[in-house]
C-alpha atoms as a PDB file:
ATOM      1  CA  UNK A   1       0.000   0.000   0.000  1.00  0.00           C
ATOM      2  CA  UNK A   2       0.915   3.231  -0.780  1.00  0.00           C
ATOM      3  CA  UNK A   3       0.835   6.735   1.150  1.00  0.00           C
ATOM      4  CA  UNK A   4       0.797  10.194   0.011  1.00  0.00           C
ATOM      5  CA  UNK A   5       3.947  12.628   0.439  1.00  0.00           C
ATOM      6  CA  UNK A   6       2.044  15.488  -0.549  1.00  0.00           C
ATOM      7  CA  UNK A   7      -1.348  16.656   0.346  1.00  0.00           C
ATOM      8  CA  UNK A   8      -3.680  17.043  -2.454  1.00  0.00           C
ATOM      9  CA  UNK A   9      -5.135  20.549  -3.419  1.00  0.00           C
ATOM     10  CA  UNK A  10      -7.959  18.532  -5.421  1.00  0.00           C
ATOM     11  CA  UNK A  11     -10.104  15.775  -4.765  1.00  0.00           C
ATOM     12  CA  UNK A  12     -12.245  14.299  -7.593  1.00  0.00           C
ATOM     13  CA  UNK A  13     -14.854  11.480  -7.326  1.00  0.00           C
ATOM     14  CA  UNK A  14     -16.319   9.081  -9.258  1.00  0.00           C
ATOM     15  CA  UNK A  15     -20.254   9.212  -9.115  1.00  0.00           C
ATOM     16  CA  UNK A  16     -21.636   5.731  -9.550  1.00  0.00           C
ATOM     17  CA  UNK A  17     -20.957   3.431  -6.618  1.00  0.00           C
ATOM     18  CA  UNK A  18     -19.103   6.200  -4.736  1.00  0.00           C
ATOM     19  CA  UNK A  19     -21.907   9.503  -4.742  1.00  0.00           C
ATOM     20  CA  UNK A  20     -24.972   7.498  -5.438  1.00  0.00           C
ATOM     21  CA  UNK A  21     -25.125   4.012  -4.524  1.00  0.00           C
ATOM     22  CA  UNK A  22     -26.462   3.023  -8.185  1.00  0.00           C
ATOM     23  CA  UNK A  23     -24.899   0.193  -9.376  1.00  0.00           C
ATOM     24  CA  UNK A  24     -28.010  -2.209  -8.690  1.00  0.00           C
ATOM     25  CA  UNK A  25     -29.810  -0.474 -10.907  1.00  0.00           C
ATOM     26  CA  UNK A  26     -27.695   0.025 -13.964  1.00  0.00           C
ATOM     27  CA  UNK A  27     -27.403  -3.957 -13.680  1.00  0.00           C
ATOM     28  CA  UNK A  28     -30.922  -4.093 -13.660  1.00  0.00           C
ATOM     29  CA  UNK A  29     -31.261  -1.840 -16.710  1.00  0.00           C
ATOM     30  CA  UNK A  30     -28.707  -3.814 -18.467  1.00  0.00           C
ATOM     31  CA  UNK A  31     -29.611  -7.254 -18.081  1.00  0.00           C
ATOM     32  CA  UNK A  32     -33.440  -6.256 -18.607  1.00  0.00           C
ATOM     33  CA  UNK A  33     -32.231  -4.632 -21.966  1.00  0.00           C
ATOM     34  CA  UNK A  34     -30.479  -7.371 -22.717  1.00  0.00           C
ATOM     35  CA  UNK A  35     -32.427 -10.036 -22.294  1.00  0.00           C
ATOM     36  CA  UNK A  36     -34.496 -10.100 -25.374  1.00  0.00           C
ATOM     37  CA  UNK A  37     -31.523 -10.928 -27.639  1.00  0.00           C
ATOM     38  CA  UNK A  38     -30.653 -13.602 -25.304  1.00  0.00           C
ATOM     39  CA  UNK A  39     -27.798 -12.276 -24.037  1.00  0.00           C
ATOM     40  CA  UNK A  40     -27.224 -12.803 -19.504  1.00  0.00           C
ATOM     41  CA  UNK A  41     -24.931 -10.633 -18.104  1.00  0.00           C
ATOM     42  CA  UNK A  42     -23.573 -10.677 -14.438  1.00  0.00           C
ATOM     43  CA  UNK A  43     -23.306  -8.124 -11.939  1.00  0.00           C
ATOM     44  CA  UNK A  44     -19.454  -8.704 -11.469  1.00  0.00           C
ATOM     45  CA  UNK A  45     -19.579  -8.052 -15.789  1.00  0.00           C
ATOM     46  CA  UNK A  46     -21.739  -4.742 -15.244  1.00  0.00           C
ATOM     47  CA  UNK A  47     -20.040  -3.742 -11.472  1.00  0.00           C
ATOM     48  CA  UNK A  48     -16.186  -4.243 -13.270  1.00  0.00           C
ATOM     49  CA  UNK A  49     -17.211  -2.229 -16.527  1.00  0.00           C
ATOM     50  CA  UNK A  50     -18.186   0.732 -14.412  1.00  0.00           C
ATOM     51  CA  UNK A  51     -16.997   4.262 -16.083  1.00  0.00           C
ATOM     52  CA  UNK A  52     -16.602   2.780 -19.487  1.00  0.00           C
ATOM     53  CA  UNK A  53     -18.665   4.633 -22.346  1.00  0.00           C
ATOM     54  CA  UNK A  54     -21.819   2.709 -23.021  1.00  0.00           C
ATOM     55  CA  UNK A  55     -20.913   1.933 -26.165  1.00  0.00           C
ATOM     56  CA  UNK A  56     -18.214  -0.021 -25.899  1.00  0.00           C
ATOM     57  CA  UNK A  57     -19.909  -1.798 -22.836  1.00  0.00           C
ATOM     58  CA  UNK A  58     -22.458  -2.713 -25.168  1.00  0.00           C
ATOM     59  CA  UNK A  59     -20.198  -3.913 -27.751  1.00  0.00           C
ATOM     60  CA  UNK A  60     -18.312  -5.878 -25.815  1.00  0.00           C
ATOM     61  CA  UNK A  61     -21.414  -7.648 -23.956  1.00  0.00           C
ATOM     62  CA  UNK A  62     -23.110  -8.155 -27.450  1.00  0.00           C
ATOM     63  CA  UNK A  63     -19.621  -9.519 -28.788  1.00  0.00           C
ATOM     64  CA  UNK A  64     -19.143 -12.014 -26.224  1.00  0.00           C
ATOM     65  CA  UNK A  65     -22.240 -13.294 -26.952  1.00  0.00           C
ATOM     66  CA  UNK A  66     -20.994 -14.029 -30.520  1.00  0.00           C
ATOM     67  CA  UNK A  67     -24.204 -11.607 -31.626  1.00  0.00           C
ATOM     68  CA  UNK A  68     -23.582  -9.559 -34.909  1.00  0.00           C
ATOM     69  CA  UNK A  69     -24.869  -5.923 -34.229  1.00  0.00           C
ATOM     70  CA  UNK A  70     -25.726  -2.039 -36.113  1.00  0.00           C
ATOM     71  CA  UNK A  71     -25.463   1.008 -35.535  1.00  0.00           C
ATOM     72  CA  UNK A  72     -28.688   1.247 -35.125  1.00  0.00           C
ATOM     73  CA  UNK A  73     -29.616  -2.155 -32.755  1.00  0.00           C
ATOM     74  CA  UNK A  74     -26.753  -0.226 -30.681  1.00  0.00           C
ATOM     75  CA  UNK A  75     -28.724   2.430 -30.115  1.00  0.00           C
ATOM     76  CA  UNK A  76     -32.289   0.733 -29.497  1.00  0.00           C
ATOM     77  CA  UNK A  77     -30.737  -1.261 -26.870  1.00  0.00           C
ATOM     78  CA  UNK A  78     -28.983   1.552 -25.482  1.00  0.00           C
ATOM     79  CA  UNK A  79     -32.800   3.410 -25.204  1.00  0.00           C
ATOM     80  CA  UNK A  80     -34.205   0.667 -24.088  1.00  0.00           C
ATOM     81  CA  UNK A  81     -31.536   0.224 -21.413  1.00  0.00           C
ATOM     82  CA  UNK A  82     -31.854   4.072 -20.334  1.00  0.00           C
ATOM     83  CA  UNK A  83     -36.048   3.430 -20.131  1.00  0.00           C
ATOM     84  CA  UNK A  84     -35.555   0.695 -18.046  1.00  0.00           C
ATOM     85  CA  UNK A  85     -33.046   2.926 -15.716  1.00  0.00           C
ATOM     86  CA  UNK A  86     -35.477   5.691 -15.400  1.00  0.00           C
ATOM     87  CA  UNK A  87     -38.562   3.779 -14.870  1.00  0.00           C
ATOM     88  CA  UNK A  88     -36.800   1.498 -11.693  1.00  0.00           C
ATOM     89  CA  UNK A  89     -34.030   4.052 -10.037  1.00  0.00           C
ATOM     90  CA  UNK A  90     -34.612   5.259  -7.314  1.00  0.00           C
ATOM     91  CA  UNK A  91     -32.227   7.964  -5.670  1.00  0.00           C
ATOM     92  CA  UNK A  92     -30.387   6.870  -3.075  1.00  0.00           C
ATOM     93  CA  UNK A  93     -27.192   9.436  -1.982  1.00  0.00           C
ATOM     94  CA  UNK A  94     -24.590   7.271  -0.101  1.00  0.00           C
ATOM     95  CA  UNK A  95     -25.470   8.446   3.664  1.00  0.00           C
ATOM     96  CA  UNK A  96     -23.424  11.488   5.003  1.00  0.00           C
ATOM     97  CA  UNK A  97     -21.908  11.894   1.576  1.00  0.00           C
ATOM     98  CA  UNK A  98     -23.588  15.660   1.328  1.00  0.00           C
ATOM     99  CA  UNK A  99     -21.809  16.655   4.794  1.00  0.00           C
ATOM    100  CA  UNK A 100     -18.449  15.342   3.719  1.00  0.00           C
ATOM    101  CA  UNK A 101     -18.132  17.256   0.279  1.00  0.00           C
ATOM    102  CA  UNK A 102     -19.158  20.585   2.444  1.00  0.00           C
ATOM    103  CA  UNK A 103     -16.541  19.869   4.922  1.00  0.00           C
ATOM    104  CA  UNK A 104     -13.420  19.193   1.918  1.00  0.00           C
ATOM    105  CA  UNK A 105     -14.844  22.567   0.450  1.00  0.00           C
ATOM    106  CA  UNK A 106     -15.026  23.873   3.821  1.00  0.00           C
ATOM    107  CA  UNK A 107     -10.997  22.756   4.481  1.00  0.00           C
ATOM    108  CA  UNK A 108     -10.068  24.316   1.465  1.00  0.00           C
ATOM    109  CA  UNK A 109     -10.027  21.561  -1.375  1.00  0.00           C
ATOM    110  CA  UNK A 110     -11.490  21.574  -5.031  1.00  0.00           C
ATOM    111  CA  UNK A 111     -13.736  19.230  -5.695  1.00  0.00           C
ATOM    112  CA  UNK A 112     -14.179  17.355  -9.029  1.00  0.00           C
ATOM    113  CA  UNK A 113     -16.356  14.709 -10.297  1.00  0.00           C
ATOM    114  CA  UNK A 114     -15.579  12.361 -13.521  1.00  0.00           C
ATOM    115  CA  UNK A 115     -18.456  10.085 -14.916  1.00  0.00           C
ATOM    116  CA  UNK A 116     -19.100   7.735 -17.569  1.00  0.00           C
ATOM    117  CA  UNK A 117     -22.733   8.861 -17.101  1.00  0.00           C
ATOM    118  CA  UNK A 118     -23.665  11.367 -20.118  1.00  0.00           C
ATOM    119  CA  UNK A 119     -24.301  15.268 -18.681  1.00  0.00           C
ATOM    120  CA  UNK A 120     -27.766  14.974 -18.849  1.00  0.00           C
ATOM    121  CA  UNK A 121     -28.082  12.033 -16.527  1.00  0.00           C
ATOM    122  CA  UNK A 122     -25.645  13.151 -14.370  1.00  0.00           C
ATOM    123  CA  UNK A 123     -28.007  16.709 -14.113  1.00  0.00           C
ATOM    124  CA  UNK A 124     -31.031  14.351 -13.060  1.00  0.00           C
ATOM    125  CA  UNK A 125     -29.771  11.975 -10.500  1.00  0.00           C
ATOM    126  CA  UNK A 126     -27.768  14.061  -9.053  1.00  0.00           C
ATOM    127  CA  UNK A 127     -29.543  16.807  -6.631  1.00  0.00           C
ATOM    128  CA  UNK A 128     -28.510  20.762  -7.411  1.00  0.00           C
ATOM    129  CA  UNK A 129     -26.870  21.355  -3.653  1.00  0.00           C
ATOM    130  CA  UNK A 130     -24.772  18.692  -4.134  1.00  0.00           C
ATOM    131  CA  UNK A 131     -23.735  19.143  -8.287  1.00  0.00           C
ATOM    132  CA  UNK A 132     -22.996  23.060  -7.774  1.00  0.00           C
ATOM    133  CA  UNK A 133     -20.387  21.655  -4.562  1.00  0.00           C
ATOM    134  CA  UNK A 134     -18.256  19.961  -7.149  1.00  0.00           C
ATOM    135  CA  UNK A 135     -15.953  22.975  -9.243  1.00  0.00           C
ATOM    136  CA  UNK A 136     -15.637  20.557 -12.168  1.00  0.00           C
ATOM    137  CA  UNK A 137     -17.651  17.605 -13.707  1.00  0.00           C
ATOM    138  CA  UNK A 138     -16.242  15.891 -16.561  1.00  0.00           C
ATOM    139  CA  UNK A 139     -18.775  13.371 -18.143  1.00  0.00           C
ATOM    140  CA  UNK A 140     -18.653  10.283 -20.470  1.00  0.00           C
ATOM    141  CA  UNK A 141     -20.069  12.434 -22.935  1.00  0.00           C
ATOM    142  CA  UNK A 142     -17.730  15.002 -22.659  1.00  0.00           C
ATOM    143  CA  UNK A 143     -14.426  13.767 -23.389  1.00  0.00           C
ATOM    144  CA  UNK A 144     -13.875  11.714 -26.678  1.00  0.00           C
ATOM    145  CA  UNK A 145     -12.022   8.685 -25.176  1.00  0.00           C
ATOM    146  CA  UNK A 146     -13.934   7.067 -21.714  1.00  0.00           C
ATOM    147  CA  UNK A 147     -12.462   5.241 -18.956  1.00  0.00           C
ATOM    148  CA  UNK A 148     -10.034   3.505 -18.696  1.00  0.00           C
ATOM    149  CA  UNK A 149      -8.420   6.055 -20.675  1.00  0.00           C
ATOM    150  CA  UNK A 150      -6.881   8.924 -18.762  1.00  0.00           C
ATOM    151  CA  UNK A 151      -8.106  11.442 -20.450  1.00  0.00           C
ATOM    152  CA  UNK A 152     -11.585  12.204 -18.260  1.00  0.00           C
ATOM    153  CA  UNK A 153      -9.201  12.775 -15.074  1.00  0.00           C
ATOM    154  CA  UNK A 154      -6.865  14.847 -17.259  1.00  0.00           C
ATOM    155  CA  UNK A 155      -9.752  16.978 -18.689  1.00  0.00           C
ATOM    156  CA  UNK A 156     -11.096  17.098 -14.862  1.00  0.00           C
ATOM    157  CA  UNK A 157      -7.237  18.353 -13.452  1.00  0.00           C
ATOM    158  CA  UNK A 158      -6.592  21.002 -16.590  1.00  0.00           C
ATOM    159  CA  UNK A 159     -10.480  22.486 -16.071  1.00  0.00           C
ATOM    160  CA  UNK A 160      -9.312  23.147 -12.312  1.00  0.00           C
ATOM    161  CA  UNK A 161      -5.927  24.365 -12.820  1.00  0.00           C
ATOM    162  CA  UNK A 162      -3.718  21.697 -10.903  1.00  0.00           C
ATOM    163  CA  UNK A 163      -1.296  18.886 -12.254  1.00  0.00           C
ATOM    164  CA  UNK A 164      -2.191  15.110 -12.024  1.00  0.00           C
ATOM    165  CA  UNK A 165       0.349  14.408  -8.986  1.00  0.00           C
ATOM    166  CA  UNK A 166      -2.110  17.119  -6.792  1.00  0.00           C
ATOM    167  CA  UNK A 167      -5.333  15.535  -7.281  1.00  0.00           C
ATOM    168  CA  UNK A 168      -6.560  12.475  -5.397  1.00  0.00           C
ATOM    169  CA  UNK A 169      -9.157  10.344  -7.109  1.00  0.00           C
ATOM    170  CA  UNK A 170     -11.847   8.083  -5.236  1.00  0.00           C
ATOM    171  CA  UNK A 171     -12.887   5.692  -7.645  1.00  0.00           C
ATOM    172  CA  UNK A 172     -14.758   1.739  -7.038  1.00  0.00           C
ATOM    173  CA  UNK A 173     -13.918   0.072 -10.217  1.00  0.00           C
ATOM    174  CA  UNK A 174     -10.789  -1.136 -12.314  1.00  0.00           C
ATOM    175  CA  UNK A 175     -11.717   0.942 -15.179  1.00  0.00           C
ATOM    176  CA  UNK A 176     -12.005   4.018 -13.062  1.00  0.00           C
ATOM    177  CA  UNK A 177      -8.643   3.139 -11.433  1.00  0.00           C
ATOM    178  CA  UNK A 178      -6.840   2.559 -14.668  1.00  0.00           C
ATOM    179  CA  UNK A 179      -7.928   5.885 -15.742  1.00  0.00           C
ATOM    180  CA  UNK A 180      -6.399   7.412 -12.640  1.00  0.00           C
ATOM    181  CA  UNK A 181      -3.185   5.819 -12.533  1.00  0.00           C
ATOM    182  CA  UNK A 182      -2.603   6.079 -16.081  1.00  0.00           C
ATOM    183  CA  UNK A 183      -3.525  10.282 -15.485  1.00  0.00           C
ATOM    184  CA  UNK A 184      -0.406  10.129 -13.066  1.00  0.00           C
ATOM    185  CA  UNK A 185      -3.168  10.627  -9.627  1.00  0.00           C
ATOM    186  CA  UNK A 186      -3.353   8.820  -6.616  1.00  0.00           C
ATOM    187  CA  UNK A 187      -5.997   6.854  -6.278  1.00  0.00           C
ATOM    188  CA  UNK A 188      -7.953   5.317  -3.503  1.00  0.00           C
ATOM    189  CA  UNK A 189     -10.535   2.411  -4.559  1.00  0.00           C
ATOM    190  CA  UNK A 190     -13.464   2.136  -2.143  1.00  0.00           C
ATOM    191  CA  UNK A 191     -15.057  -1.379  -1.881  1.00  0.00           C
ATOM    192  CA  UNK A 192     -18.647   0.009  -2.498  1.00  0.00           C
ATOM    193  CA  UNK A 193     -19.512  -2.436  -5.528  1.00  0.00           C
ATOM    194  CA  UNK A 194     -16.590  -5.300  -5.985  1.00  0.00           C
ATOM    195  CA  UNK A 195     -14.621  -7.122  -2.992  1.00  0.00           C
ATOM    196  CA  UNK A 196     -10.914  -5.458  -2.768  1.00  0.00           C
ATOM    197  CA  UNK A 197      -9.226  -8.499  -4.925  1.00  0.00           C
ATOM    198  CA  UNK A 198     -10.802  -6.198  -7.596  1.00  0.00           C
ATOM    199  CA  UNK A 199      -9.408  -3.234  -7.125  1.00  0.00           C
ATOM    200  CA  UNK A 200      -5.742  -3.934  -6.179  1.00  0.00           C
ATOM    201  CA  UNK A 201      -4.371  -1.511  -9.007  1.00  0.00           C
ATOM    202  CA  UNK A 202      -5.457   1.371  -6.358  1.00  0.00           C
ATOM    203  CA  UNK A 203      -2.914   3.150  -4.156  1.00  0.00           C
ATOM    204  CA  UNK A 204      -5.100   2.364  -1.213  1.00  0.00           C
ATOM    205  CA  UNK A 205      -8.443   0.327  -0.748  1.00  0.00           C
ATOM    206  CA  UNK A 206     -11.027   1.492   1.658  1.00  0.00           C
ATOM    207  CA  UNK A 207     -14.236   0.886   2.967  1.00  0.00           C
ATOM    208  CA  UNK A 208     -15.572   3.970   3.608  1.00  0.00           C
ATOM    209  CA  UNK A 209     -15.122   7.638   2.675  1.00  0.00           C
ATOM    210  CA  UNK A 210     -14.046   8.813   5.703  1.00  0.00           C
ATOM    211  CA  UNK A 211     -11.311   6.137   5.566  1.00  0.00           C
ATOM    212  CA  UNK A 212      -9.372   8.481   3.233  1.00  0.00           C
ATOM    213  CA  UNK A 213      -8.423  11.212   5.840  1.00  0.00           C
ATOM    214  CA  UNK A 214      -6.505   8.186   7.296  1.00  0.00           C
ATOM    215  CA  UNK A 215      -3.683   9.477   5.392  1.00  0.00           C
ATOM    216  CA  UNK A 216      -4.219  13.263   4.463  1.00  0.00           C
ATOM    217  CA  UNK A 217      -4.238  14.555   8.152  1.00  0.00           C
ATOM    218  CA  UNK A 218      -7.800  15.799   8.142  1.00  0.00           C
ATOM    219  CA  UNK A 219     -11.447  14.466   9.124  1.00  0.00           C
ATOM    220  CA  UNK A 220     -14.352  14.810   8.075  1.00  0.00           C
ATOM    221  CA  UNK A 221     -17.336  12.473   9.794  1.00  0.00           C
ATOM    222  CA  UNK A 222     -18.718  10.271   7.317  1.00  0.00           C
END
């Protein structure tokens, strides 16, 4: 495990699995979407695709299935899958997760988010007091190449100012990890949606929010 020799100005968050506790539901939407065409997915193949554009999720799902696919089934499944999302979700903010961003803003730090989630979904789930706490979001359909490419976390550090090496990224799946590493960032994986076998590419695991003032010499109740 790894510790941090210098503390972060920035701290930038995930949303799925580490703001909202979601991740149920985008399985649901997925494997409901899906099912028609005979394709099953897991939880474990929606929970470690997390942060990827939904394109090349689909893809990739549809692929391993051995089924031949359009442009256009691409996006009816897609639709469908978004539907499905909308009609079941139901809002659920990870408990004290509001207080905690107020008290990093309060303590000085910028806050970003990055998301695979387009804008627009990213505006609906998440509630305005907690969006307008965040000083940048960067979402998947903002940036040209998703996770596990870097760029989302790079686009995140240049909109705030700071270099990679002073931002500190809280992220819960590989993708999301590989995208931090690879943007040069610390990054601490939280074990909010896969067991911590799964996210050993992070600086540090953790198993709560809070956890991460373990090592940057500040608290914040969680």
């Amino acid at each position: 495990m790894h510790r941090l020799k210098v503390k972060p100005r920035a701290i930038i968050f995930d949303m799925d699995g580490v703001i909202i506790d979601s991740m149920p539901y985008h399985f649901l939407a997925w494997y409901e979407a899906l099912r028609p065409y005979g394709v099953r997915v897991s939880c474990f193949d929606v929970y470690s695709k997390e942060g990827e554009k939904w394109e090349k999720t689909l893809k990739d799902l549809l692929g391993r299935a051995q089924i031949k696919y359009s442009a256009r089934m691409l996006k009816e499944i897609f639709l469908k899958r978004q539907i499905i999302f909308k009609k079941n979700f139901k809002r659920f903010i990870f408990q004290g997760v509001e207080d905690f961003l107020i008290c990093l803003k309060r303590q000085g730090y910028i806050l970003g988010l990055v998301t695979g989630s387009p804008i627009e979904e990213v505006e609906k789930i998440l509630p305005a007091k907690i969006r307008l706490l965040f000083n940048s979001i960067v979402a998947g359909n903002q940036v040209k190449r998703g996770k596990p490419h870097p760029e989302p976390y790079l686009k995140c550090a240049q909109s705030i100012g700071l270099k990679p090496r002073q931002c500190l990224v809280v992220e819960n799946a590989p993708f999301g990890i590989e995208s931090a590493k690879k943007a040069g960032m610390f990054c601490v994986a939280l074990t909010t949606s896969l067991p911590r076998e799964y996210l050993s590419k992070a600086d540090i695991v953790a198993d709560k929010l809070s956890d991460i003032f373990g090592f940057i010499e500040n608290s914040c109740g969680v």
